[in-house]
C-alpha atoms as a PDB file:
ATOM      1  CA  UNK A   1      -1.316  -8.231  17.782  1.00  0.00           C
ATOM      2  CA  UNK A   2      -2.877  -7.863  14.426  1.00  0.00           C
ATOM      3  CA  UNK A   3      -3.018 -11.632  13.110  1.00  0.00           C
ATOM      4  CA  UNK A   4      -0.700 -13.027  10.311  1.00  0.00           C
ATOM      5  CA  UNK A   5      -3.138 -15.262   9.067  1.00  0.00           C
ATOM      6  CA  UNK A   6      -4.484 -14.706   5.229  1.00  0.00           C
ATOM      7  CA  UNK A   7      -8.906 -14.100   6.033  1.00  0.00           C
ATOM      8  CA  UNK A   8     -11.002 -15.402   3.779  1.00  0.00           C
ATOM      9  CA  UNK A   9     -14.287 -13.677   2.561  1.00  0.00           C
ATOM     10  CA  UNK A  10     -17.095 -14.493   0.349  1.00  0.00           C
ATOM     11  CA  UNK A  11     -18.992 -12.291  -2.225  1.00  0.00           C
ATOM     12  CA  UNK A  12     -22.367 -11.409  -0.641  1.00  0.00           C
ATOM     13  CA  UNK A  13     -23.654 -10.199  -3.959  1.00  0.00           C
ATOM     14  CA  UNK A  14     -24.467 -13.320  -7.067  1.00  0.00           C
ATOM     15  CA  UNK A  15     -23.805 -11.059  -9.886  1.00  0.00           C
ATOM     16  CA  UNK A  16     -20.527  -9.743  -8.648  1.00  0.00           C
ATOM     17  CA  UNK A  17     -19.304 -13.298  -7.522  1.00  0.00           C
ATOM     18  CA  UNK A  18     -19.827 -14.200 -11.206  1.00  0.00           C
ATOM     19  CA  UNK A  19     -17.713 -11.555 -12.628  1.00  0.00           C
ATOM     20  CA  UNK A  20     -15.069 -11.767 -10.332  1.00  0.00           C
ATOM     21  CA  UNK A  21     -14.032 -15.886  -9.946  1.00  0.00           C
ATOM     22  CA  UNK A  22     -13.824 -16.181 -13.554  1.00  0.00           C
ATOM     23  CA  UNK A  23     -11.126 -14.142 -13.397  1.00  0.00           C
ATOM     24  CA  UNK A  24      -9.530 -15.956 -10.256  1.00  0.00           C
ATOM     25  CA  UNK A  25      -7.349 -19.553 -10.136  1.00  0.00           C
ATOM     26  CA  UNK A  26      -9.241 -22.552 -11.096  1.00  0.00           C
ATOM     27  CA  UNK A  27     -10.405 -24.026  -7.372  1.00  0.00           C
ATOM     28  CA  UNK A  28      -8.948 -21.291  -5.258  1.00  0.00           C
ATOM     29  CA  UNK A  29     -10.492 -18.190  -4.014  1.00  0.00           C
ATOM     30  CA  UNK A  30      -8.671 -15.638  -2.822  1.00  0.00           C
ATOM     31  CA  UNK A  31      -8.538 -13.820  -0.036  1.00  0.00           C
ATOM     32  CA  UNK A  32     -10.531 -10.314   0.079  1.00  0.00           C
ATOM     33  CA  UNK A  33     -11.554 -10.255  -3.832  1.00  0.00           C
ATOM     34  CA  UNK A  34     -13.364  -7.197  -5.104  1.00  0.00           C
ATOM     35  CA  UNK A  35     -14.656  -6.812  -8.187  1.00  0.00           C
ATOM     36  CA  UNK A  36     -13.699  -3.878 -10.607  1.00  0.00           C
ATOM     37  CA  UNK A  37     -15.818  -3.912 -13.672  1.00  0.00           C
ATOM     38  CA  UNK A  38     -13.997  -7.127 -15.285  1.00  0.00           C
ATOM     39  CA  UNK A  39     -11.300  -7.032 -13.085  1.00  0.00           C
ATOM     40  CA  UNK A  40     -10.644  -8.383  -9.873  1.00  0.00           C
ATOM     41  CA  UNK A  41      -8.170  -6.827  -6.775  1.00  0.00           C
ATOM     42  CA  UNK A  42      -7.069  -8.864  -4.243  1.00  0.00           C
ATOM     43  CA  UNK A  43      -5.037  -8.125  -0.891  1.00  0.00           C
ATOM     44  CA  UNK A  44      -2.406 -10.327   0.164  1.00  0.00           C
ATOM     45  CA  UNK A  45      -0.875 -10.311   3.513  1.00  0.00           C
ATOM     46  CA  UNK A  46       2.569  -9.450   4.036  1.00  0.00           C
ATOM     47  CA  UNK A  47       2.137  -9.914   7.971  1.00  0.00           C
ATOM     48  CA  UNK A  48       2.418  -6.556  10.037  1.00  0.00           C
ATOM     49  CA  UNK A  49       5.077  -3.718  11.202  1.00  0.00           C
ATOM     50  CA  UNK A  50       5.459  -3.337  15.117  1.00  0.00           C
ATOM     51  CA  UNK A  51       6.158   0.423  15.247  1.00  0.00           C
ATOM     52  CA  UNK A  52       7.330   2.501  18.720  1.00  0.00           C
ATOM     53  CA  UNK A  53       4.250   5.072  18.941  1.00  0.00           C
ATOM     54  CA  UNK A  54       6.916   7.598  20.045  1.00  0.00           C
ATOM     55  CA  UNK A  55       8.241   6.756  15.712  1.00  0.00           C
ATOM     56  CA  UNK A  56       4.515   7.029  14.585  1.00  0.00           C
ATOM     57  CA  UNK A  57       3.280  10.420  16.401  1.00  0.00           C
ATOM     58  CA  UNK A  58       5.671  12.041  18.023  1.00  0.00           C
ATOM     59  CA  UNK A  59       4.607  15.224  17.362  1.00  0.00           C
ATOM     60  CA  UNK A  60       0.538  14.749  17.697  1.00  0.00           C
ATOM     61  CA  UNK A  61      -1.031  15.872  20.875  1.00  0.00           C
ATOM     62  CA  UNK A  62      -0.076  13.193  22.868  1.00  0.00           C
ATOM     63  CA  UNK A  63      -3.166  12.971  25.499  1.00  0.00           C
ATOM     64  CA  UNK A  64      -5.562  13.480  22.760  1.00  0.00           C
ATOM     65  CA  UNK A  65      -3.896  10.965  20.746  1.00  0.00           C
ATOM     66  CA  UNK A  66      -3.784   8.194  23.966  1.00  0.00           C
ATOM     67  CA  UNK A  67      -7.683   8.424  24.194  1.00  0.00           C
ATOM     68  CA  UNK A  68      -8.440   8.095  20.114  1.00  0.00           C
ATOM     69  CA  UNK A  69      -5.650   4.652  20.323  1.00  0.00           C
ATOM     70  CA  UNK A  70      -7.866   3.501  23.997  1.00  0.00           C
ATOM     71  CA  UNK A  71     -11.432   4.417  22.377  1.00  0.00           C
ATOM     72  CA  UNK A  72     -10.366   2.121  19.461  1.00  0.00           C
ATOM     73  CA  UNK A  73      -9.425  -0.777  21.403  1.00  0.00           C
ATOM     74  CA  UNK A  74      -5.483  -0.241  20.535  1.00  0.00           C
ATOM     75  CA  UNK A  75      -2.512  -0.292  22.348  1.00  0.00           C
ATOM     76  CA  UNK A  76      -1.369   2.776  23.311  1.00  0.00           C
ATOM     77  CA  UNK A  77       2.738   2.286  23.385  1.00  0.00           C
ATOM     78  CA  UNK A  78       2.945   0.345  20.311  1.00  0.00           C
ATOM     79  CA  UNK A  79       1.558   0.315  16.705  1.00  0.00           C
ATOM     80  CA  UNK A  80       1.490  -3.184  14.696  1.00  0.00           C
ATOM     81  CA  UNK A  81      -0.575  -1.854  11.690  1.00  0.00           C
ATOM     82  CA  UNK A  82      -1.569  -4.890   8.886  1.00  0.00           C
ATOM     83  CA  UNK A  83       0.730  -4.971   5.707  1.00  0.00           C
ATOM     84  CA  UNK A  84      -1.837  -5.649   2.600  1.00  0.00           C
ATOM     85  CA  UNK A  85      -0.509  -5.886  -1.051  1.00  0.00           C
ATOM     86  CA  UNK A  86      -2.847  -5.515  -3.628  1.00  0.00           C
ATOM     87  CA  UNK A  87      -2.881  -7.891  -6.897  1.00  0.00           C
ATOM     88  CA  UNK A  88      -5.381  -6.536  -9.818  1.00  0.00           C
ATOM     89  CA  UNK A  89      -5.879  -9.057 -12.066  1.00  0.00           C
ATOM     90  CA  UNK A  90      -6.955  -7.315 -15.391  1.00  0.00           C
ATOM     91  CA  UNK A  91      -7.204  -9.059 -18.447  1.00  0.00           C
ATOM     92  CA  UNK A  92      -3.869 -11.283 -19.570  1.00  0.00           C
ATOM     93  CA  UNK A  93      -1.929  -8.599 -16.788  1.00  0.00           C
ATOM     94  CA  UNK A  94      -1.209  -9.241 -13.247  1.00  0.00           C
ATOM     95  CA  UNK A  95      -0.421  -6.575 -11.480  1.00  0.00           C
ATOM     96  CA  UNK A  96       0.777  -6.176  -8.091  1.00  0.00           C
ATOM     97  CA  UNK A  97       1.343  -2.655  -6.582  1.00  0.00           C
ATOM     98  CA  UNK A  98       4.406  -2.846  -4.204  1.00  0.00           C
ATOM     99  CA  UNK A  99       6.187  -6.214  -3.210  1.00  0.00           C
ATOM    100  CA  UNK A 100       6.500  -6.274   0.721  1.00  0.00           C
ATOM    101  CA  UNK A 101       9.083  -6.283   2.729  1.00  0.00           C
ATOM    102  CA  UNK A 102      11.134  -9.452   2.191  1.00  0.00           C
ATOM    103  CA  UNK A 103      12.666 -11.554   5.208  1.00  0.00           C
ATOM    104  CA  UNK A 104      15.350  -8.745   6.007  1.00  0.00           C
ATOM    105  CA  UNK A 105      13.129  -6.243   7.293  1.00  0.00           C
ATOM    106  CA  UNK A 106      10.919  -7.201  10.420  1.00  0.00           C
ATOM    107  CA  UNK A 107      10.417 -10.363  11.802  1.00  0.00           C
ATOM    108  CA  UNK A 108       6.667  -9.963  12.126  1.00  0.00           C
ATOM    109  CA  UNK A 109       5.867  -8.922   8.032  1.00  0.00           C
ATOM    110  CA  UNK A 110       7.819 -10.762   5.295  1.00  0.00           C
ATOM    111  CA  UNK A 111       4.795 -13.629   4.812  1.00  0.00           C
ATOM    112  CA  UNK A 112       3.565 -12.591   1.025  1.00  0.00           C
ATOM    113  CA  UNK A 113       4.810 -15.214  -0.562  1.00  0.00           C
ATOM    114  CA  UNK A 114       3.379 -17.563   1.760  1.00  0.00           C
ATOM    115  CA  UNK A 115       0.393 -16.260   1.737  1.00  0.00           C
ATOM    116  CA  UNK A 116       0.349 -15.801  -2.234  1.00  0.00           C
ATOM    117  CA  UNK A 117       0.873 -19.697  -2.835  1.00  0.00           C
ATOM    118  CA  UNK A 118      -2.416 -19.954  -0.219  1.00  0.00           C
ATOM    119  CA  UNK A 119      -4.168 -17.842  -2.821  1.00  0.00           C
ATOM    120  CA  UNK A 120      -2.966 -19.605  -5.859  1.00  0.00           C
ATOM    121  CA  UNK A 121      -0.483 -16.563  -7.349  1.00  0.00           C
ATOM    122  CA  UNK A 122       2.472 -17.789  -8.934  1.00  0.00           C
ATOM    123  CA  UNK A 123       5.285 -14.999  -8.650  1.00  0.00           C
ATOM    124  CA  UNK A 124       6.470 -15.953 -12.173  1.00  0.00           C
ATOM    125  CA  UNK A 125       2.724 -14.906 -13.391  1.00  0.00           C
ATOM    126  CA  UNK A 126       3.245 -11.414 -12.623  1.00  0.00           C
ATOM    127  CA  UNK A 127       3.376  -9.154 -15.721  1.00  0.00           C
ATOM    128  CA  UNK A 128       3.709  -5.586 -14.185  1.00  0.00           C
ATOM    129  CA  UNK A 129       5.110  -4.060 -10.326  1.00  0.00           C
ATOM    130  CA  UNK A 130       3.993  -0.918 -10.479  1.00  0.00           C
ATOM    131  CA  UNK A 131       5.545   1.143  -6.747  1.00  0.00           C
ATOM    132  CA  UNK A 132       4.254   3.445  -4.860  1.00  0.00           C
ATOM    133  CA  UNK A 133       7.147   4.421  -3.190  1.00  0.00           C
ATOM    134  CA  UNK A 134      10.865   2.974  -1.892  1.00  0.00           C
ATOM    135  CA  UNK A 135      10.266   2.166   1.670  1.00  0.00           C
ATOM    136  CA  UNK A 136      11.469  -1.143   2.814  1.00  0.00           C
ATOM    137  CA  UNK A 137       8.069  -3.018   3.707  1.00  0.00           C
ATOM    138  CA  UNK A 138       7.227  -1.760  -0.172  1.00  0.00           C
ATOM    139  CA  UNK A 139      10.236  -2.216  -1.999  1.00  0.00           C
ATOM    140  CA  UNK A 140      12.399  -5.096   0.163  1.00  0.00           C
ATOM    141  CA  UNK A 141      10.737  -7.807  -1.492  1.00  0.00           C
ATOM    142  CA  UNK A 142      11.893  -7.497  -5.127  1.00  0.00           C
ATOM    143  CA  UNK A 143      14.954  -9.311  -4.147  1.00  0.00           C
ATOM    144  CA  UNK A 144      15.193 -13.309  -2.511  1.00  0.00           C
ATOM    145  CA  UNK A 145      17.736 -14.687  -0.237  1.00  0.00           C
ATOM    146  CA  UNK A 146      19.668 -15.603  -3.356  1.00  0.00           C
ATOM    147  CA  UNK A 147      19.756 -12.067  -4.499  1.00  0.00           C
ATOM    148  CA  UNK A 148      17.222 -12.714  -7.741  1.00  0.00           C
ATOM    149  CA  UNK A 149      14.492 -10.806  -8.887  1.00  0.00           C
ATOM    150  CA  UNK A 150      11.263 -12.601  -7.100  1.00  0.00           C
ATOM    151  CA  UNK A 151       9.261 -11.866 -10.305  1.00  0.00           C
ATOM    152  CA  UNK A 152      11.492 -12.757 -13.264  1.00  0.00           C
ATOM    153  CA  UNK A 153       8.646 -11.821 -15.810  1.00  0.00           C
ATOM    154  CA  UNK A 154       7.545  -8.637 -14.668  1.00  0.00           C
ATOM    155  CA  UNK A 155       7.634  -5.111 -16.305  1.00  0.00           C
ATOM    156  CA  UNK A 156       8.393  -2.627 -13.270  1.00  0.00           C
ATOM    157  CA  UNK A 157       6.915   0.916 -12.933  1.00  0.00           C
ATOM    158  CA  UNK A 158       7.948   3.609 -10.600  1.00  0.00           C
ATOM    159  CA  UNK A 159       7.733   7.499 -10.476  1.00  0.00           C
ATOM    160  CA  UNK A 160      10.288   9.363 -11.881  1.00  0.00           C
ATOM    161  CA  UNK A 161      10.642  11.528  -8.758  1.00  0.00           C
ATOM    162  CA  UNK A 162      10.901   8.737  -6.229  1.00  0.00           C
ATOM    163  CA  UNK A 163      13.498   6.841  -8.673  1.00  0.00           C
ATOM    164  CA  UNK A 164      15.560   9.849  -8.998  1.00  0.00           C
ATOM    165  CA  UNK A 165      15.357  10.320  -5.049  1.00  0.00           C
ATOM    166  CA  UNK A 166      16.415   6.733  -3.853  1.00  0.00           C
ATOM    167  CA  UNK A 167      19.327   6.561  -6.772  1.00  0.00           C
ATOM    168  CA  UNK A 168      20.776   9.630  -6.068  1.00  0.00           C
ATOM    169  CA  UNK A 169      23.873   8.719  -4.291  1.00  0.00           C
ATOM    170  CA  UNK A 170      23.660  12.112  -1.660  1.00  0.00           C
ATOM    171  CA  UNK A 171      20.591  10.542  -0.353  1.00  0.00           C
ATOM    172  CA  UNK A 172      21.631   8.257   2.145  1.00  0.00           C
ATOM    173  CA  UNK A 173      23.999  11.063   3.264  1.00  0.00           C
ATOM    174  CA  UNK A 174      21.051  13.871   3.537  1.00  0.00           C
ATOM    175  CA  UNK A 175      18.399  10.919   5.546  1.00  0.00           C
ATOM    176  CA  UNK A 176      18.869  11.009   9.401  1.00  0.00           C
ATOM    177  CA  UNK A 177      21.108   8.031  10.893  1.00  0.00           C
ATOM    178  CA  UNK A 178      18.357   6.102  11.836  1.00  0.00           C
ATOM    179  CA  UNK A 179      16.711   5.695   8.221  1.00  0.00           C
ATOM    180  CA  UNK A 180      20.140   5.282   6.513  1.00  0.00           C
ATOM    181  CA  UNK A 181      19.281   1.775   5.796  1.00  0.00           C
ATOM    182  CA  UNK A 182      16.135   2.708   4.504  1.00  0.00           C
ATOM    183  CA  UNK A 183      18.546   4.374   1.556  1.00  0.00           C
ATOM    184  CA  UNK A 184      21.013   2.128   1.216  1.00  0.00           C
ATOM    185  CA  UNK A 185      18.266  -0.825   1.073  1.00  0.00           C
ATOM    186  CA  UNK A 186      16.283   1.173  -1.785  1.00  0.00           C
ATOM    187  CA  UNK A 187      19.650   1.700  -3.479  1.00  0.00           C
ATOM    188  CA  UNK A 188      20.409  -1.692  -3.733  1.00  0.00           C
ATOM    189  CA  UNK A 189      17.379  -3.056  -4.974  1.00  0.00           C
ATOM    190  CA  UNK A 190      16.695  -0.651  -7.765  1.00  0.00           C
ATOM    191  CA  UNK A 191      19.933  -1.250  -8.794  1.00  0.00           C
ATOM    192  CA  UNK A 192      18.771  -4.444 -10.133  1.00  0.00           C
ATOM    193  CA  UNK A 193      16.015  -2.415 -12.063  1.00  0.00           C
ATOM    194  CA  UNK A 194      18.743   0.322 -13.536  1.00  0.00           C
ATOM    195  CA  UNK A 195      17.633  -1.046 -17.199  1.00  0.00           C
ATOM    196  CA  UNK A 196      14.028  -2.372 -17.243  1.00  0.00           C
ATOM    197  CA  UNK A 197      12.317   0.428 -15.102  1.00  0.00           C
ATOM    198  CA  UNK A 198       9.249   2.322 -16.916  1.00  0.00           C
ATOM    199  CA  UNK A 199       9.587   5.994 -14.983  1.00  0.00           C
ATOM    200  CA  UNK A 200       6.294   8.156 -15.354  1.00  0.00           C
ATOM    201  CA  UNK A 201       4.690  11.123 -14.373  1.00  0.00           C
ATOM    202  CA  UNK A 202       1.911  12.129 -12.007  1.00  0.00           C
ATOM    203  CA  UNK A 203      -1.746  12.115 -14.115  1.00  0.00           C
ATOM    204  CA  UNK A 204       0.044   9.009 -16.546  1.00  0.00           C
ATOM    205  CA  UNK A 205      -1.803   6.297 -17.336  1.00  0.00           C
ATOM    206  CA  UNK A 206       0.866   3.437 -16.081  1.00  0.00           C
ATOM    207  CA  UNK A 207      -1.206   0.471 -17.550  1.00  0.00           C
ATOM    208  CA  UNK A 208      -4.743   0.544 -18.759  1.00  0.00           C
ATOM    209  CA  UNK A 209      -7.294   2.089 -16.184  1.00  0.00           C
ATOM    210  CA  UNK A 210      -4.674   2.640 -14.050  1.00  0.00           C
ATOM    211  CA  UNK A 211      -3.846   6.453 -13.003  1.00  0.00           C
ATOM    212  CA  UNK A 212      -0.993   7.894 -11.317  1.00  0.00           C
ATOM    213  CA  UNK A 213      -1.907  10.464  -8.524  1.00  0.00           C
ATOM    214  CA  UNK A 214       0.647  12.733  -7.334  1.00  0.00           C
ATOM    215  CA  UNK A 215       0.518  12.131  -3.353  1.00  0.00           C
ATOM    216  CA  UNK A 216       4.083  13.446  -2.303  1.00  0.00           C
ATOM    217  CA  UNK A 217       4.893  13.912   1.508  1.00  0.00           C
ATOM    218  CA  UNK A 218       5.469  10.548   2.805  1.00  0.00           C
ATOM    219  CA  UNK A 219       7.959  10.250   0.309  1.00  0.00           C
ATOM    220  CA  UNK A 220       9.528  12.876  -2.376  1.00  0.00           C
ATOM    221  CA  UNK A 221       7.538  10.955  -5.187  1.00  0.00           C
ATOM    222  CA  UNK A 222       4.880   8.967  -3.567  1.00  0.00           C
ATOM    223  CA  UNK A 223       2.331   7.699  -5.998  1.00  0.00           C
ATOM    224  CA  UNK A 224      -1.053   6.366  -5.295  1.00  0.00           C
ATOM    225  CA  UNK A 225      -3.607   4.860  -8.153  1.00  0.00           C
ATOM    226  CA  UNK A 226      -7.029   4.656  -9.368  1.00  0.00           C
ATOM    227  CA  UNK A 227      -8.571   2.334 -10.979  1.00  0.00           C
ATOM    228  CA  UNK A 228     -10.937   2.757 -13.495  1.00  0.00           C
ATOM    229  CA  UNK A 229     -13.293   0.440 -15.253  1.00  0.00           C
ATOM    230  CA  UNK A 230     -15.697  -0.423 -12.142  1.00  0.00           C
ATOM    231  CA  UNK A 231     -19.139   1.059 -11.431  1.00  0.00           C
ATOM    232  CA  UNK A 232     -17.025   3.239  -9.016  1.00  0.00           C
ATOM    233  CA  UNK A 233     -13.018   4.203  -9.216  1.00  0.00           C
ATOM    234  CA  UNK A 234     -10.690   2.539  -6.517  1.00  0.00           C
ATOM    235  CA  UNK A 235      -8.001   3.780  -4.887  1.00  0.00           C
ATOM    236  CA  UNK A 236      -4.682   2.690  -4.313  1.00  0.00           C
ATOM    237  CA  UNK A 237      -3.394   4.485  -1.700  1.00  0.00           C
ATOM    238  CA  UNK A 238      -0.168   3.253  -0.553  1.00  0.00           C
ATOM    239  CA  UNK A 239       0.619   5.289   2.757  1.00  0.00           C
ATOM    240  CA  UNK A 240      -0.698   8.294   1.781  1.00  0.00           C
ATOM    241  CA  UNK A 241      -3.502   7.328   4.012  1.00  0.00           C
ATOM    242  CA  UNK A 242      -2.006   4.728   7.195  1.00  0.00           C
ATOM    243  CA  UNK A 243      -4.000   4.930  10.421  1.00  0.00           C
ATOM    244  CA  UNK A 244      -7.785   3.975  10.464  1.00  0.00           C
ATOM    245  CA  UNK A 245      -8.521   5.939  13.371  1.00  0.00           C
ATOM    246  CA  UNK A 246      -5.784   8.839  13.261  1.00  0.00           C
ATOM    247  CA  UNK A 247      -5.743   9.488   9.100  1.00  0.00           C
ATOM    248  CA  UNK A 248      -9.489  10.053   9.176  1.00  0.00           C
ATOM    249  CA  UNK A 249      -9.979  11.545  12.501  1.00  0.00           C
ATOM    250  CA  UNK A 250      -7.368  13.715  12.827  1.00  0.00           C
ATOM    251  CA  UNK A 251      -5.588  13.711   9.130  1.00  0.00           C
ATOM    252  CA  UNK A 252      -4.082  17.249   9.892  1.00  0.00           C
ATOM    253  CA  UNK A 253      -1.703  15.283  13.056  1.00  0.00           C
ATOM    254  CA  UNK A 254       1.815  15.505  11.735  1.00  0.00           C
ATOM    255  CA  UNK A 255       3.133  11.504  10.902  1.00  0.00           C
ATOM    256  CA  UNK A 256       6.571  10.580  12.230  1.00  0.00           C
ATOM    257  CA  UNK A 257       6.688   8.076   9.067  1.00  0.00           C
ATOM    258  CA  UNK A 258       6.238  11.028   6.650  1.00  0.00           C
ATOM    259  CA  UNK A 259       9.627  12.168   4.890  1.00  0.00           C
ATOM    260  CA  UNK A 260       7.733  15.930   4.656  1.00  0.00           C
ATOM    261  CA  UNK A 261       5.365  16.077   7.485  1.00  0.00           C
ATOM    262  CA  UNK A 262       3.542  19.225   6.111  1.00  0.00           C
ATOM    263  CA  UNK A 263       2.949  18.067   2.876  1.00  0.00           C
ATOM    264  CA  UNK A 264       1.960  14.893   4.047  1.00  0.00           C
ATOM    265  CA  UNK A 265      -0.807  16.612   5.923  1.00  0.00           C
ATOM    266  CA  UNK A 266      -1.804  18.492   2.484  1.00  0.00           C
ATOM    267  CA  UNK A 267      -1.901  15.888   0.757  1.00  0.00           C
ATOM    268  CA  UNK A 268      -4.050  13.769   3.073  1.00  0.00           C
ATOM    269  CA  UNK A 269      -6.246  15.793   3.703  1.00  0.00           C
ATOM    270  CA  UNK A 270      -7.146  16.554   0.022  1.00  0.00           C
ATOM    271  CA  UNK A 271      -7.018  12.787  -0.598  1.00  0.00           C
ATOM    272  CA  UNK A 272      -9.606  12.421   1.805  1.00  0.00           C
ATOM    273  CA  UNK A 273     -11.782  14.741   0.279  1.00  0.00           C
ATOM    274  CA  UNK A 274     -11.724  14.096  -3.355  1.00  0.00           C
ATOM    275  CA  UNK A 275     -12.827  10.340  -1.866  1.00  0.00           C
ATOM    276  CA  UNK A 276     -15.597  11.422   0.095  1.00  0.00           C
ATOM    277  CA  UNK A 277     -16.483  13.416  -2.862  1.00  0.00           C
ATOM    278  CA  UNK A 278     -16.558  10.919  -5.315  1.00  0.00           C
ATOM    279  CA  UNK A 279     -17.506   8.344  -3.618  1.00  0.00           C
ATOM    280  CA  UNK A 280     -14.220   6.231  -4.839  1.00  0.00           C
ATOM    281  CA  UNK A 281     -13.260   3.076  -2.299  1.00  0.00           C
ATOM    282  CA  UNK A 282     -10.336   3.091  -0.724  1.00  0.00           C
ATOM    283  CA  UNK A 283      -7.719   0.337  -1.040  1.00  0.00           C
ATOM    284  CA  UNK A 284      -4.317   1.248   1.555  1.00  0.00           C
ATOM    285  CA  UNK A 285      -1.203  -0.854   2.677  1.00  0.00           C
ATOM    286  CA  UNK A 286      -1.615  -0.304   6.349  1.00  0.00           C
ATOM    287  CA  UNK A 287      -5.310  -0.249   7.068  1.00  0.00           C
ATOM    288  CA  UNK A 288      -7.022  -3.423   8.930  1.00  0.00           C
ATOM    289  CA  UNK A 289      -7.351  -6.018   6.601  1.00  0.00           C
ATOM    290  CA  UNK A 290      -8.534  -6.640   4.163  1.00  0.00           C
ATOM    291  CA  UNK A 291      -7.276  -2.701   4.310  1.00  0.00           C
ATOM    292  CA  UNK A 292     -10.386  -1.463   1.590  1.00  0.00           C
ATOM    293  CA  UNK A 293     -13.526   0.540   2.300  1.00  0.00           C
ATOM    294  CA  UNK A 294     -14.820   3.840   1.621  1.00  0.00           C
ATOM    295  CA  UNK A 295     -14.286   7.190   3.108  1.00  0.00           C
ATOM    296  CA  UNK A 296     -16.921   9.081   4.460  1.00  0.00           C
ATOM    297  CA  UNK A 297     -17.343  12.796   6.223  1.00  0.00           C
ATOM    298  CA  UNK A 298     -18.098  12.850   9.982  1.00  0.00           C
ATOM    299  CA  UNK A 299     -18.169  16.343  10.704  1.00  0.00           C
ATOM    300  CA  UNK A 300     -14.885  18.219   9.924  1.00  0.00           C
ATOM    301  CA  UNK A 301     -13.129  15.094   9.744  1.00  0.00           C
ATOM    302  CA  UNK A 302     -13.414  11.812   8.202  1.00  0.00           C
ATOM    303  CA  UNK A 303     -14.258   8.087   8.777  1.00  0.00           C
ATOM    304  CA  UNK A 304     -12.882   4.611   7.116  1.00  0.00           C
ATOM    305  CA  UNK A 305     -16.230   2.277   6.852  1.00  0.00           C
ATOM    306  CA  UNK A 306     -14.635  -0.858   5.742  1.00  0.00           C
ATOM    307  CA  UNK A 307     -16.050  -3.398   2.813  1.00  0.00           C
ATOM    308  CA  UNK A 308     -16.686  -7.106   3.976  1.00  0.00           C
END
């Protein structure tokens, strides 16, 4: 099982050290810090999911997918892929993309708070929340125990289409019955954004040197984001990109988590190639920790080659 546990890693390079823990907590250093120009993104654990492979892949070739989960080391019944939420502290902002999944979800995620106070981030410091989409272990955190807000000073950003999806009262009538409660969870937490949300459109710039990039097909209006600024953009992907082995190596398999399995395909597979292309790294929610590297072409697929 992937482990809960917040890893630690150093810089390996002086002059990128320097840059980056002036910008981090006085005494503390994060876990998995990267440096973006003057910026600095760090991943926070939110635990793991534990997913049925018969939810993941049910429609991938089944023996070929067996062998790619045993040649990786991975179980083959069962997926428990690493929750990773990425804070990008830019200036006076602190952004985080997504919240987690709160304590309502799964038993084995729900730790970023935890494991924020371990790397000195104060929820109150927050400025911005900007989503990438409304699925629980990305949106079920905005909300405590106590029903509050978690971060009471944070602006919140979403994109229009996804907003418009999860509010619109015929969705949880149109989802199948077993991700109703995806809907009705969505709709209840946004509801406590009705009058502060920012909505925006694919190609916006949300905050500064931050991009929206349409990557619809997991969800309606799934966003991902680059960040600009650094020697090289970054990426983040949300779960437009999910499996280390399966995204890369097979990115045209249909995923049982994608809302439009076709489109998700599309839309992975260009994603993958505009980052080999450019040569952008690659920041996602559900690869290993600390879930960043860079994308690379092996053939007619892909590979993830992760950083640190």
């Amino acid at each position: 099982m992937a482990s809960l546990d917040l890893t630690r890693r150093t810089f390996m390079q002086t002059g990128v050290a320097a840059a980056a823990t002036a910008l981090l907590p006085v005494g503390l250093r994060p876990a998995n810090a990267f440096a973006i120009g003057d910026a600095v993104l760090t991943s926070i654990s939110d635990g793991n999911l534990v997913l049925p492979l018969s939810f993941s892949y049910p429609d991938a070739p089944q023996d070929e997918l067996l062998a790619l989960l045993q040649a990786n080391g991975l179980p083959t019944d069962t997926l428990m892929p690493d929750c990773n939420v990425p804070i990008l502290k830019s200036g006076d902002r602190l952004i985080m993309f997504d919240v987690g999944s709160g304590s309502n979800f799964m038993p084995s995620a729900g730790r970023l708070l935890d494991n924020m106070a371990e790397a000195g981030f104060d929820p109150a410091d927050v400025t911005d929340v900007v989503f990438t989409h409304g699925h629980p272990d990305h949106l079920w955190g905005l909300i405590d125990d106590f029903d509050e807000i978690v971060y009471p000073n944070a602006r919140f950003h979403m994109g229009r289409t996804e907003w418009e999806f999860w509010r619109d009262p015929g969705t949880v009538d149109a989802m199948p019955e077993e991700r109703k409660t995806f809907a009705v969870g969505a709709q209840n937490r946004l509801s406590y954004l009705e009058d502060m949300i920012n909505l925006f459109e694919p190609g916006a710039e949300v905050l500064p040197g931050v991009e929206a990039v349409d990557t619809s097909g997991h969800t309606p209006g799934h966003m991902s984001f680059m960040l600009h600024g650094g020697a090289d953009p970054m990426l983040i992907a949300g779960d437009a990109i999910s499996h280390f082995a399966v995204s890369f190596q097979h990115p045209s398999w249909p995923s049982g988590s994608d809302q439009d399995p076709e489109m998700g395909i599309a839309t992975r597979v260009k994603l993958l190639d505009r980052l080999a292309t450019d040569k952008a790294s690659l920041a996602a929610y559900h690869l290993p920790k600390p879930g960043e590297g860079r994308v690379e072409r092996d053939g007619t697929a892909y590979r993830f080659v992760a950083e640190g």
